[in-house]
PDB file of N, CA and C in Angstrom:
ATOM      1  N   UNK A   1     169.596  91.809  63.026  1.00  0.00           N
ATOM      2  CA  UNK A   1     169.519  90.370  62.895  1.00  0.00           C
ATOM      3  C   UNK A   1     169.293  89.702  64.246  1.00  0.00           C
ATOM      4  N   UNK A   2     170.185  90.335  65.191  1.00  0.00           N
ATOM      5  CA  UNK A   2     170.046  89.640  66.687  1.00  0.00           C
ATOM      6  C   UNK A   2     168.094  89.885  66.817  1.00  0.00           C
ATOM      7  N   UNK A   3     167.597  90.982  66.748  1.00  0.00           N
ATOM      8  CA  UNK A   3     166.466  91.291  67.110  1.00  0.00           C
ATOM      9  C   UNK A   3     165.597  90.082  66.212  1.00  0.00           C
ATOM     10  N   UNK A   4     165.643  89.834  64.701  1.00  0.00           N
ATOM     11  CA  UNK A   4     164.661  88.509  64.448  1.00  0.00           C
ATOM     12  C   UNK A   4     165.029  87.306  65.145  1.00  0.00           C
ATOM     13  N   UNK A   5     166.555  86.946  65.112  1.00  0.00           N
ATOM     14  CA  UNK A   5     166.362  85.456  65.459  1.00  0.00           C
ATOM     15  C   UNK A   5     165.985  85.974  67.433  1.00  0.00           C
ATOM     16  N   UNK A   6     165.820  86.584  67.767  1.00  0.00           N
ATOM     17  CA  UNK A   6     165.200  86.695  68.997  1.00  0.00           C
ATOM     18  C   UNK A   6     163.830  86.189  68.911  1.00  0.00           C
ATOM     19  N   UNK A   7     163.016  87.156  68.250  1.00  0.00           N
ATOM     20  CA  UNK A   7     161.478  87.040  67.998  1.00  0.00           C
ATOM     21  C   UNK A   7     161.413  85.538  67.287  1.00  0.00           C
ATOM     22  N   UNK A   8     162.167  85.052  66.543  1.00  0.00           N
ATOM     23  CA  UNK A   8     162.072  83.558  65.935  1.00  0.00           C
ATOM     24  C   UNK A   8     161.950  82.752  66.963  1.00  0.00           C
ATOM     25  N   UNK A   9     162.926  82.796  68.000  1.00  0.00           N
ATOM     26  CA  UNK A   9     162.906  81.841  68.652  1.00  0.00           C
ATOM     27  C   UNK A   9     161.667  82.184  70.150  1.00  0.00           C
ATOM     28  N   UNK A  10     161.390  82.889  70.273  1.00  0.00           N
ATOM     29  CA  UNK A  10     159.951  83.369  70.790  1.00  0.00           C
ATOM     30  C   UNK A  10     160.011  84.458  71.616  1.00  0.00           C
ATOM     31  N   UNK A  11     161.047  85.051  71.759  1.00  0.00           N
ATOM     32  CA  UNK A  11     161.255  86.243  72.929  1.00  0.00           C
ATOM     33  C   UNK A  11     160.527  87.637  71.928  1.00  0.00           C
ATOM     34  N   UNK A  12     159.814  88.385  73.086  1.00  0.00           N
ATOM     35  CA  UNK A  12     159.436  89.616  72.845  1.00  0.00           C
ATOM     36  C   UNK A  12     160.989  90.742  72.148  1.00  0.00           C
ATOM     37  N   UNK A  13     160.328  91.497  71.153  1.00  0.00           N
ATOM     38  CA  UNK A  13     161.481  92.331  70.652  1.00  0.00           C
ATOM     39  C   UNK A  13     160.761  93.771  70.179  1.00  0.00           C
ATOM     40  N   UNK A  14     161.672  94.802  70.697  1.00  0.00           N
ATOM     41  CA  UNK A  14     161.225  96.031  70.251  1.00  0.00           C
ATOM     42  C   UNK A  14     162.579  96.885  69.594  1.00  0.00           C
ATOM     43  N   UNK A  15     162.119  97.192  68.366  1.00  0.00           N
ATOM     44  CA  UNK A  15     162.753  98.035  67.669  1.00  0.00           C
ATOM     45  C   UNK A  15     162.612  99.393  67.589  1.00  0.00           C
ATOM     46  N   UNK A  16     163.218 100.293  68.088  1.00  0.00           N
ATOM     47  CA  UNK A  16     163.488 101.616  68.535  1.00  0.00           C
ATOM     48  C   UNK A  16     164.443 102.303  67.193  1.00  0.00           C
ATOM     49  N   UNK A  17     163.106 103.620  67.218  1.00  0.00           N
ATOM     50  CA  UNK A  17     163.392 104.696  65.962  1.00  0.00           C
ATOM     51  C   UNK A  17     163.522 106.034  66.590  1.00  0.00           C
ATOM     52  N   UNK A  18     164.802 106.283  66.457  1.00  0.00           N
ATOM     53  CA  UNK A  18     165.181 107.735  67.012  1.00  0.00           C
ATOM     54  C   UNK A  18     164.461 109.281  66.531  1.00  0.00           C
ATOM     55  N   UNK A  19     163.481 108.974  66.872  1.00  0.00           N
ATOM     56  CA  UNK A  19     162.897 110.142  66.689  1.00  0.00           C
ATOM     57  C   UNK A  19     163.332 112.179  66.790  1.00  0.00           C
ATOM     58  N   UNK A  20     163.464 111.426  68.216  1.00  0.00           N
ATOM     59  CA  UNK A  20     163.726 112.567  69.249  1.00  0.00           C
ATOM     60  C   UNK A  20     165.122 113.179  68.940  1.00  0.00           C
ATOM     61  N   UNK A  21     166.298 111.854  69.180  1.00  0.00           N
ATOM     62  CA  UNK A  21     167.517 112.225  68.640  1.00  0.00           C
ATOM     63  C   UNK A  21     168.061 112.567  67.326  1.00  0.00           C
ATOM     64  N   UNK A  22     166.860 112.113  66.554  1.00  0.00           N
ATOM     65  CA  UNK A  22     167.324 112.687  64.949  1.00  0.00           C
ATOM     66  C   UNK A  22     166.874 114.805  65.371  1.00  0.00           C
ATOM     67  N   UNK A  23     166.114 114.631  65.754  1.00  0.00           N
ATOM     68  CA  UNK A  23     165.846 116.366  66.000  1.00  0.00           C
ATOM     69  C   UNK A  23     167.238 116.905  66.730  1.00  0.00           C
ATOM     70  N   UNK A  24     167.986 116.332  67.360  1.00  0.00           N
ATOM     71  CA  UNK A  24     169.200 116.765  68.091  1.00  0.00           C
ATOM     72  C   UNK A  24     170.278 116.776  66.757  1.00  0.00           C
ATOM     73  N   UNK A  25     170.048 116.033  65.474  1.00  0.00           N
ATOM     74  CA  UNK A  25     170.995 115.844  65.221  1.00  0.00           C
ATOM     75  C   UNK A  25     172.632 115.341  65.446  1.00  0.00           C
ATOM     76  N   UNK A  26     173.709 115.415  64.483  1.00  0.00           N
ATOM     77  CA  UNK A  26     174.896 114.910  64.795  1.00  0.00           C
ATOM     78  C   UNK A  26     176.161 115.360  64.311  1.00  0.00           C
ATOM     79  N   UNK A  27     176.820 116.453  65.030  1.00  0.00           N
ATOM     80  CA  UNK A  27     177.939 117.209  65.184  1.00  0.00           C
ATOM     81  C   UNK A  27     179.227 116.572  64.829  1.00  0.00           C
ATOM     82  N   UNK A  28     178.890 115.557  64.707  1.00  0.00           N
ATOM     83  CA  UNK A  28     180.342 114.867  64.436  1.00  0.00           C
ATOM     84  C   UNK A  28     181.335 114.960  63.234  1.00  0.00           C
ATOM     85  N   UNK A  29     182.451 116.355  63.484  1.00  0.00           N
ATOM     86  CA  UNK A  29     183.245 116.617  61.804  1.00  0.00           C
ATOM     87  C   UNK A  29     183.123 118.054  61.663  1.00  0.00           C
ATOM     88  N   UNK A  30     181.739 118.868  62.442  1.00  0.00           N
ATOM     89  CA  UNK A  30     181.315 120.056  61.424  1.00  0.00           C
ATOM     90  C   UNK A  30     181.817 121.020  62.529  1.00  0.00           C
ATOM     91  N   UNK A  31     182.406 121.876  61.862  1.00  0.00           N
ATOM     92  CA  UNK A  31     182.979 123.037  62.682  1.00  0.00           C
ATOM     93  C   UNK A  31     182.032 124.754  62.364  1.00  0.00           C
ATOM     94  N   UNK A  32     180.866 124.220  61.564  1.00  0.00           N
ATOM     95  CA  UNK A  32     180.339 125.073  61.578  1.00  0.00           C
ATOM     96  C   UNK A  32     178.228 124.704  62.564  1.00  0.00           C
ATOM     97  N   UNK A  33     177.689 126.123  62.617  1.00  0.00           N
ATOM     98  CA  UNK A  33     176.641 125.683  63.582  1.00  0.00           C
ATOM     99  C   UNK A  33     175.729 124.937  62.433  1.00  0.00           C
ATOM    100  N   UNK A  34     175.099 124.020  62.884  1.00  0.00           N
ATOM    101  CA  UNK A  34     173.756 123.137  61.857  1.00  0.00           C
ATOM    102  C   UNK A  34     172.664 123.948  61.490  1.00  0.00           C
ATOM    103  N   UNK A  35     172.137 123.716  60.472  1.00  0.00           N
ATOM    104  CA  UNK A  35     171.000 124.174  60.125  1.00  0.00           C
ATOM    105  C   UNK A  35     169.820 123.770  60.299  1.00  0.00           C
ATOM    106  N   UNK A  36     168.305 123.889  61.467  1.00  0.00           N
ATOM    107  CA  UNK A  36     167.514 122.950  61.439  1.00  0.00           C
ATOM    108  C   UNK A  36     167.151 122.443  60.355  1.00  0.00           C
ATOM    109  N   UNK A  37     166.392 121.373  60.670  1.00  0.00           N
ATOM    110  CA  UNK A  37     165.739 120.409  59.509  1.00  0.00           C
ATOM    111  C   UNK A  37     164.289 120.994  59.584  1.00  0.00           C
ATOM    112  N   UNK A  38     163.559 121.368  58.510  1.00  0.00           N
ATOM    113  CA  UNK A  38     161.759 121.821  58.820  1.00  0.00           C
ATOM    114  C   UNK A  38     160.804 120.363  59.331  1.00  0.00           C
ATOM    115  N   UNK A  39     160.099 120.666  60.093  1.00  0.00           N
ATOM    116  CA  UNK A  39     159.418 120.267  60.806  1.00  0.00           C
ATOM    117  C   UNK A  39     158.520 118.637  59.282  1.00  0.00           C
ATOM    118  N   UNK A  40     158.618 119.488  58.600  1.00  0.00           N
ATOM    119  CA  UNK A  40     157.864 118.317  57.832  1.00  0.00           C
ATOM    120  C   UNK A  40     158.659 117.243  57.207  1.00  0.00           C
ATOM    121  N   UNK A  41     159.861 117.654  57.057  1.00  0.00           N
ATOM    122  CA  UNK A  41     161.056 116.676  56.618  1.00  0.00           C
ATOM    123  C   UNK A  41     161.376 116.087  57.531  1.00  0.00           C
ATOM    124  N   UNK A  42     161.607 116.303  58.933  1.00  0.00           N
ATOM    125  CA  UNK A  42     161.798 115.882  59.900  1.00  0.00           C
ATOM    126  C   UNK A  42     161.077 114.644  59.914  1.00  0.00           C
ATOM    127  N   UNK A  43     159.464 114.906  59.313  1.00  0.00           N
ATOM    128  CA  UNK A  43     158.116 113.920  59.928  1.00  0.00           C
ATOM    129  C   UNK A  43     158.509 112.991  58.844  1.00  0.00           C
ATOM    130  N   UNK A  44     158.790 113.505  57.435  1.00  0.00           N
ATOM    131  CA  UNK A  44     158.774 112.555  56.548  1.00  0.00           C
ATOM    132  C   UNK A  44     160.165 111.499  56.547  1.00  0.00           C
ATOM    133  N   UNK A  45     160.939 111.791  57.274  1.00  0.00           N
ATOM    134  CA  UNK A  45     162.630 111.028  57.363  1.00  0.00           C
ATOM    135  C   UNK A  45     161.892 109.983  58.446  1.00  0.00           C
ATOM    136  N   UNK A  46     161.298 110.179  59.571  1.00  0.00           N
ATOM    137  CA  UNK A  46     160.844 109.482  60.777  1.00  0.00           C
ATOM    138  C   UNK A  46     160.042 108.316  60.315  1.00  0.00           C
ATOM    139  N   UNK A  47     159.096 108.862  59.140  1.00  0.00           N
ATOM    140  CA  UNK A  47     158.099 108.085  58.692  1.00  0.00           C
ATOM    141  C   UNK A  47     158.466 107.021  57.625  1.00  0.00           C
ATOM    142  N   UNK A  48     159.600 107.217  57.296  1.00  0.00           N
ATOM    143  CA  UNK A  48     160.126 106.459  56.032  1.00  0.00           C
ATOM    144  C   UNK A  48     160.813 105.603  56.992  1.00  0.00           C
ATOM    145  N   UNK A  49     161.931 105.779  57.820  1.00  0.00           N
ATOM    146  CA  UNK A  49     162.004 104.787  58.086  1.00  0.00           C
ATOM    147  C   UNK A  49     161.682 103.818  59.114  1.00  0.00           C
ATOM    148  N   UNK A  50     160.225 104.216  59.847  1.00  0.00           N
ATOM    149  CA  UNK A  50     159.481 103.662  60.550  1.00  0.00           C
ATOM    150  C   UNK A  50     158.832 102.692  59.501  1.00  0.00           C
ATOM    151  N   UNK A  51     158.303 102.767  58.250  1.00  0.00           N
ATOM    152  CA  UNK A  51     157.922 101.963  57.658  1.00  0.00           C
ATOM    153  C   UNK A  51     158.899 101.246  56.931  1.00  0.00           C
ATOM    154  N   UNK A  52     160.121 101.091  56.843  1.00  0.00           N
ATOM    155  CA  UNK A  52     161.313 100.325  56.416  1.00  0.00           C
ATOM    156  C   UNK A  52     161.185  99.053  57.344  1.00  0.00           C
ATOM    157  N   UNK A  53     160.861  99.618  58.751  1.00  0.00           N
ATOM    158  CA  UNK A  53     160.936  98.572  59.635  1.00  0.00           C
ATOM    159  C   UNK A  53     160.025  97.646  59.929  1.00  0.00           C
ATOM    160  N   UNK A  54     158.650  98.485  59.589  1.00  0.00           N
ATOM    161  CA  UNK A  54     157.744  97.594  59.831  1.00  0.00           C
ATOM    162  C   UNK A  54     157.656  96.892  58.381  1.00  0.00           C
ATOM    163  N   UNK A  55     158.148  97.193  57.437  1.00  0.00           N
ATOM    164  CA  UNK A  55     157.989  96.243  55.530  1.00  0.00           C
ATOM    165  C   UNK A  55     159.299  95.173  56.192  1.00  0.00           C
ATOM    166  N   UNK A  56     160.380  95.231  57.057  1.00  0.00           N
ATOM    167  CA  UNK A  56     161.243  94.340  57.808  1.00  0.00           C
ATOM    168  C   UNK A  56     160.748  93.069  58.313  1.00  0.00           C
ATOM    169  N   UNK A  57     159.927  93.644  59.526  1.00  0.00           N
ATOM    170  CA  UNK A  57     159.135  92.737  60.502  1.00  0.00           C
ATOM    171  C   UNK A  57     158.197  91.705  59.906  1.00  0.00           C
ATOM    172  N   UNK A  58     157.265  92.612  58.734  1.00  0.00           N
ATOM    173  CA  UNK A  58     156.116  92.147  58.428  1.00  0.00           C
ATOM    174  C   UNK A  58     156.799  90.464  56.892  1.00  0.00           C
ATOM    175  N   UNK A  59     157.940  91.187  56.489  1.00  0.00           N
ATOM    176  CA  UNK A  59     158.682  90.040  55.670  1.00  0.00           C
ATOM    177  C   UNK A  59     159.380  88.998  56.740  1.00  0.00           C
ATOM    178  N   UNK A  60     159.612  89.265  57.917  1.00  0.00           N
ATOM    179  CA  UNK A  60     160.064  88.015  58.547  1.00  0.00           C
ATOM    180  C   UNK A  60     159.348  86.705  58.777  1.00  0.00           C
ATOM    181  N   UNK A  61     158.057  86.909  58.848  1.00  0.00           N
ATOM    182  CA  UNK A  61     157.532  85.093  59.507  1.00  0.00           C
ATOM    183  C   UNK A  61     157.145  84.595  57.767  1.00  0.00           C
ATOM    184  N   UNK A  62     156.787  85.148  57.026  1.00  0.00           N
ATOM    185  CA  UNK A  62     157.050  84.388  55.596  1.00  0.00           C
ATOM    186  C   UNK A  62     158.634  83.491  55.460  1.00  0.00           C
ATOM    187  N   UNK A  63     159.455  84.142  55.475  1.00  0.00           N
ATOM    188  CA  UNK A  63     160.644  83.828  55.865  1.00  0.00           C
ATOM    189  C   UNK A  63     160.892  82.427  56.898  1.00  0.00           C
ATOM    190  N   UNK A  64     160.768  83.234  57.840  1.00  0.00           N
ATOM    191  CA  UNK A  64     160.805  81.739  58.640  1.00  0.00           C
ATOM    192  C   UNK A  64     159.695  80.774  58.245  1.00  0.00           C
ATOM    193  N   UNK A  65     159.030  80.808  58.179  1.00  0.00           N
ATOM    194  CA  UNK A  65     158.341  79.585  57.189  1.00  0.00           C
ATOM    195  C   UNK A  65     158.579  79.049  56.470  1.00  0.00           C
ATOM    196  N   UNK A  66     159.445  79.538  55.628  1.00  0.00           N
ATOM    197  CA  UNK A  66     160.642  78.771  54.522  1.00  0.00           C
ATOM    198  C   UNK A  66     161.594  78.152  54.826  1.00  0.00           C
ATOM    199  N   UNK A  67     161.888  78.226  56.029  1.00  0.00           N
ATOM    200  CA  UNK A  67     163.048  77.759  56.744  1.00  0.00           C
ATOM    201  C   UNK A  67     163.057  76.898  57.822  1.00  0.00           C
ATOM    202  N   UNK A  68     161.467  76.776  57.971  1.00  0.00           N
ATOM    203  CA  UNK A  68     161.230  75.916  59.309  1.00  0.00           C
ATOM    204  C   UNK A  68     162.003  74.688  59.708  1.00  0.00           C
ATOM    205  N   UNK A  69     162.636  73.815  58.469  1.00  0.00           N
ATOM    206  CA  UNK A  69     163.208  73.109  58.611  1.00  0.00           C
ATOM    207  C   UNK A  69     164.776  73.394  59.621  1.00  0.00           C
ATOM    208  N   UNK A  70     165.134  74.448  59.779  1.00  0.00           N
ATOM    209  CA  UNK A  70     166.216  74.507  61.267  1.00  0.00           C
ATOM    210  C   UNK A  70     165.724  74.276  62.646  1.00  0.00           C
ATOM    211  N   UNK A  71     164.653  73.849  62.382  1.00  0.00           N
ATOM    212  CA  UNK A  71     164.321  73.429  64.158  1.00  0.00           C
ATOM    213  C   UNK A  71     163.365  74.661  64.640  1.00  0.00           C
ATOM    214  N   UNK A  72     163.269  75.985  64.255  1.00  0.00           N
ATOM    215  CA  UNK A  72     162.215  76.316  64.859  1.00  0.00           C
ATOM    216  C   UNK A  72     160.840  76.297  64.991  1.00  0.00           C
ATOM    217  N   UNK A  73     160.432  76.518  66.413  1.00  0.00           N
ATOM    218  CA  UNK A  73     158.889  76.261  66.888  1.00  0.00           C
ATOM    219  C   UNK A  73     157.950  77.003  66.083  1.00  0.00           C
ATOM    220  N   UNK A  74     156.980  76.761  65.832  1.00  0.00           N
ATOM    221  CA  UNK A  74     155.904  77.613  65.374  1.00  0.00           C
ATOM    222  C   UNK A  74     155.513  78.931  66.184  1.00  0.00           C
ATOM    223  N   UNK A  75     155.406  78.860  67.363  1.00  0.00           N
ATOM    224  CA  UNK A  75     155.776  79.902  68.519  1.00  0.00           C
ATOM    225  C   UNK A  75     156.155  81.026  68.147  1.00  0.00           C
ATOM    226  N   UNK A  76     156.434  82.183  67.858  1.00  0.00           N
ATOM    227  CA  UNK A  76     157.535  83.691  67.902  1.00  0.00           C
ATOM    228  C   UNK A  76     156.905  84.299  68.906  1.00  0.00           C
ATOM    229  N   UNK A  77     157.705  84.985  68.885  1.00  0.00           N
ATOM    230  CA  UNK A  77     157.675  86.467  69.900  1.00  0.00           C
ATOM    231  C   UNK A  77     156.776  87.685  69.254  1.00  0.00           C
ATOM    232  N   UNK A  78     156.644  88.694  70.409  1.00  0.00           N
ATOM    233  CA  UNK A  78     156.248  89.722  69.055  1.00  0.00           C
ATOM    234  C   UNK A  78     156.858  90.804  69.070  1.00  0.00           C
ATOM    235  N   UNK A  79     156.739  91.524  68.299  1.00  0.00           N
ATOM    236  CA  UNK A  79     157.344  92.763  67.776  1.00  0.00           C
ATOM    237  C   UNK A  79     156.770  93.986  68.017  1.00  0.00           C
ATOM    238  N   UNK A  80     157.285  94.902  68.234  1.00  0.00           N
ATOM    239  CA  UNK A  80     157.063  96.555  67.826  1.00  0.00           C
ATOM    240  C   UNK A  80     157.858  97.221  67.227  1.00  0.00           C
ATOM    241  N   UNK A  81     157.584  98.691  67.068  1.00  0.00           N
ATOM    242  CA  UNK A  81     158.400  99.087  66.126  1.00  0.00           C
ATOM    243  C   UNK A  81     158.247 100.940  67.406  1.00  0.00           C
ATOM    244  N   UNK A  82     159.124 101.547  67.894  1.00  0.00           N
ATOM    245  CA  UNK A  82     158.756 102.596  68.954  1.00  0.00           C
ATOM    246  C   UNK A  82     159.586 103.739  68.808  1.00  0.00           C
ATOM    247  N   UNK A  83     159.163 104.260  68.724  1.00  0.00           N
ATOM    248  CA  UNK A  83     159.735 105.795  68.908  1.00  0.00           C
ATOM    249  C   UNK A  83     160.277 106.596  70.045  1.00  0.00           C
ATOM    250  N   UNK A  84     161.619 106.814  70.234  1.00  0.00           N
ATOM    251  CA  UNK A  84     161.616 107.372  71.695  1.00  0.00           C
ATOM    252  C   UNK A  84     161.382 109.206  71.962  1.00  0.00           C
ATOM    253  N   UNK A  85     160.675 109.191  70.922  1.00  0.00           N
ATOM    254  CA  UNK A  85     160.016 110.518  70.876  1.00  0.00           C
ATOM    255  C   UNK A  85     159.290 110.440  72.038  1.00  0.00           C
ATOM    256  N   UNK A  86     158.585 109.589  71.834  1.00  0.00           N
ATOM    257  CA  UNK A  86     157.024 109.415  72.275  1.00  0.00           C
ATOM    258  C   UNK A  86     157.316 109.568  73.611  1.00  0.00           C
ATOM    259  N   UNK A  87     158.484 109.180  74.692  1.00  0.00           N
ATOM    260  CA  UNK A  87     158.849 109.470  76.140  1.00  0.00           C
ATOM    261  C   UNK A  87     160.125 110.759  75.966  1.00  0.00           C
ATOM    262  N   UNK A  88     160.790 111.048  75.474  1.00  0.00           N
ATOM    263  CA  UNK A  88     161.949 112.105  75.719  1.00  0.00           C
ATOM    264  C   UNK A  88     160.970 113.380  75.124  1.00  0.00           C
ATOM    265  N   UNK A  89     159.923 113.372  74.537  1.00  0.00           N
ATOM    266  CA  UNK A  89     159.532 114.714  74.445  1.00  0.00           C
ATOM    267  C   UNK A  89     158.888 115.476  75.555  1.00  0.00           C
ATOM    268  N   UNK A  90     158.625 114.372  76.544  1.00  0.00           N
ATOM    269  CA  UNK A  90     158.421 115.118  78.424  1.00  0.00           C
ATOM    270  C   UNK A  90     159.204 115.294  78.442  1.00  0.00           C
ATOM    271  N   UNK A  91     160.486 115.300  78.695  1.00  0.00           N
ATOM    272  CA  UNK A  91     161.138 115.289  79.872  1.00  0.00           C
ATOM    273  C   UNK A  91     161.858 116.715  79.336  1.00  0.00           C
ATOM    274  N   UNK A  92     161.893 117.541  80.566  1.00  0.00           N
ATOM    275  CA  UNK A  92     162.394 118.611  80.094  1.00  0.00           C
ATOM    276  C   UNK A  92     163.665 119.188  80.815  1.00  0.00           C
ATOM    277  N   UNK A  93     164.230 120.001  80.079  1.00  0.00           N
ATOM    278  CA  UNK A  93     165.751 119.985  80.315  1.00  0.00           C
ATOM    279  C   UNK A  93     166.178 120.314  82.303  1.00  0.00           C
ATOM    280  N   UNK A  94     164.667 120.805  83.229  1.00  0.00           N
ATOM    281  CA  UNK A  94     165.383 120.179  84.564  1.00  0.00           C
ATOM    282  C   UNK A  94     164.956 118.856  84.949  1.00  0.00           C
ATOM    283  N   UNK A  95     164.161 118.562  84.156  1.00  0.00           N
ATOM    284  CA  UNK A  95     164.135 116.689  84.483  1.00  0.00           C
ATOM    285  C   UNK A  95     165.607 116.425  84.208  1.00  0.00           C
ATOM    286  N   UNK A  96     166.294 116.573  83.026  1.00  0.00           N
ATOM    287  CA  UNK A  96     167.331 115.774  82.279  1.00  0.00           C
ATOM    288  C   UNK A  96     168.483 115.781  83.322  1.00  0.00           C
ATOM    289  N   UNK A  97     168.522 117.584  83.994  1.00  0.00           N
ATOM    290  CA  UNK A  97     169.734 117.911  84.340  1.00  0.00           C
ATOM    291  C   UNK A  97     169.489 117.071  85.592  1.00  0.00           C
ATOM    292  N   UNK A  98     168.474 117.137  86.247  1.00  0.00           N
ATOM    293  CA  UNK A  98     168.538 116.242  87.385  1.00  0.00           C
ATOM    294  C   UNK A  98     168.756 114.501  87.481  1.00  0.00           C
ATOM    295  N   UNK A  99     168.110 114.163  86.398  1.00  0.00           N
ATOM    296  CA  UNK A  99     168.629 112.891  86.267  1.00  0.00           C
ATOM    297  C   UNK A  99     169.934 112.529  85.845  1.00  0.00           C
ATOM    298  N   UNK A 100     170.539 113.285  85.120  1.00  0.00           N
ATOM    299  CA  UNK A 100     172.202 113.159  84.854  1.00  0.00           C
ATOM    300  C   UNK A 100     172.683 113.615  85.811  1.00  0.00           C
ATOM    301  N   UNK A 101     172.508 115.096  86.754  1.00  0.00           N
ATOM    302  CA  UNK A 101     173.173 115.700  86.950  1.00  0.00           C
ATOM    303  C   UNK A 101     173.819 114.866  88.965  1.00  0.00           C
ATOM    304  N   UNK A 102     173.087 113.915  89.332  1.00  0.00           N
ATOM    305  CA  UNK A 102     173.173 113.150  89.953  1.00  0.00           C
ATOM    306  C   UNK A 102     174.569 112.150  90.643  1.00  0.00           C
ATOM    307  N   UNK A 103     174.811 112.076  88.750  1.00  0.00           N
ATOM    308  CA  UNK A 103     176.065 111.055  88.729  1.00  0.00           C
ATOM    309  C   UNK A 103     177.278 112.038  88.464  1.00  0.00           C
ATOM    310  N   UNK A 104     176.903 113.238  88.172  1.00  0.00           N
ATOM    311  CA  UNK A 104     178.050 113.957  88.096  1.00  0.00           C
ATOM    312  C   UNK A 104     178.853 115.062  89.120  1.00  0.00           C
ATOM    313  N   UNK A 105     179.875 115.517  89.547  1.00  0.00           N
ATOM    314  CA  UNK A 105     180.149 115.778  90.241  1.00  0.00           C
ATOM    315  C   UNK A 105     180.938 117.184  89.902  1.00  0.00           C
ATOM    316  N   UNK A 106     180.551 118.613  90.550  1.00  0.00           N
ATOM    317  CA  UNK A 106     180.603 119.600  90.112  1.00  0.00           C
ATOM    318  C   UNK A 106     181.878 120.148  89.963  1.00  0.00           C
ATOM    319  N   UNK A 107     182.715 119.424  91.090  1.00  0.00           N
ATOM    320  CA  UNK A 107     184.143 120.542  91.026  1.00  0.00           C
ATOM    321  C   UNK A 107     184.651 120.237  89.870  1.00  0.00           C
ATOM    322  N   UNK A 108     184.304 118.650  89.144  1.00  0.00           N
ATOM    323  CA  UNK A 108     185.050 117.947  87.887  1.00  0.00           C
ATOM    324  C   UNK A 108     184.460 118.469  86.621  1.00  0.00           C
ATOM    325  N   UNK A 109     183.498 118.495  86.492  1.00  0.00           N
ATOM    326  CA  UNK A 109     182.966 119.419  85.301  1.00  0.00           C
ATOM    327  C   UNK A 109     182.852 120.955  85.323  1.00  0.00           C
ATOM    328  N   UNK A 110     183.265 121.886  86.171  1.00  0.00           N
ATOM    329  CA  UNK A 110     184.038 123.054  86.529  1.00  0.00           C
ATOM    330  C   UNK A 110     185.363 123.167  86.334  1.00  0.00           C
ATOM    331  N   UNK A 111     186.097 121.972  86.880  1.00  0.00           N
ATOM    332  CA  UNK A 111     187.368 122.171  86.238  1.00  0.00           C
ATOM    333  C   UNK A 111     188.164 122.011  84.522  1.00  0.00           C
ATOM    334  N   UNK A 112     186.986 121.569  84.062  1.00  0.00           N
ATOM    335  CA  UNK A 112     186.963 121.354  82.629  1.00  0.00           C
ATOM    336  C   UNK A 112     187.284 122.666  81.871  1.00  0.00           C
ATOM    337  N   UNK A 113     188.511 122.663  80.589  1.00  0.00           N
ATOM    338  CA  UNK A 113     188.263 123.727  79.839  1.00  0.00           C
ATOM    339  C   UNK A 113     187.331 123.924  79.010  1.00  0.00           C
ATOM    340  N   UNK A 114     186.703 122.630  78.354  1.00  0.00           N
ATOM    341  CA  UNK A 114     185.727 123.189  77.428  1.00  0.00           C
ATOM    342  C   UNK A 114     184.193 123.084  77.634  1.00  0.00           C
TER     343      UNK A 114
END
């Protein structure tokens, strides 16, 4: 919601679809190892709800047109809809470690039990 009345009132807005991180999946609960997802389910989960968002976007300025009467400008912002596939699929795990590994400090994550 923050992201339309942004674009309503005329600021640029981009909506970000986890591409990349849906392939990482989410561990949270399971005490056993995950099972990948196949490559085409993967494409078809990404694709569904990349187009959820854009059938979102594309129903908003009808909308505000109905509503013009709250004071807004004819003006909006615009929209995208982005994948952070499209940049985290460079970067490879000594890019990552170096860019994290920066802020972290070795004797403290050595002294860690797990």
């Amino acid at each position: 919601m923050i992201l339309f009345w942004l674009h309503a009132y005329g600021h640029a807005t981009i909506s970000l679809v986890g591409g990349a991180t849906a392939r990482v999946g989410d561990p949270t609960g399971r005490l056993t190892t995950r099972h990948g997802m196949e490559q085409s389910t993967y494409e078809r989960n990404v694709g569904g709800i990349t187009a959820q968002v854009h059938a979102l976007w594309s129903n908003l300025n009808p909308l505000l047109a109905k509503r013009s009467q709250i004071g807004l400008g004819e003006e909006r912002g615009t929209w995208q809809v982005r994948n952070n596939r499209e940049w985290l699929d460079g970067l490879s795990i000594v890019d990552f470690l170096r860019y994290m590994g920066m802020g972290a400090r070795m004797g403290t994550m050595l002294g860690r039990e797990t």
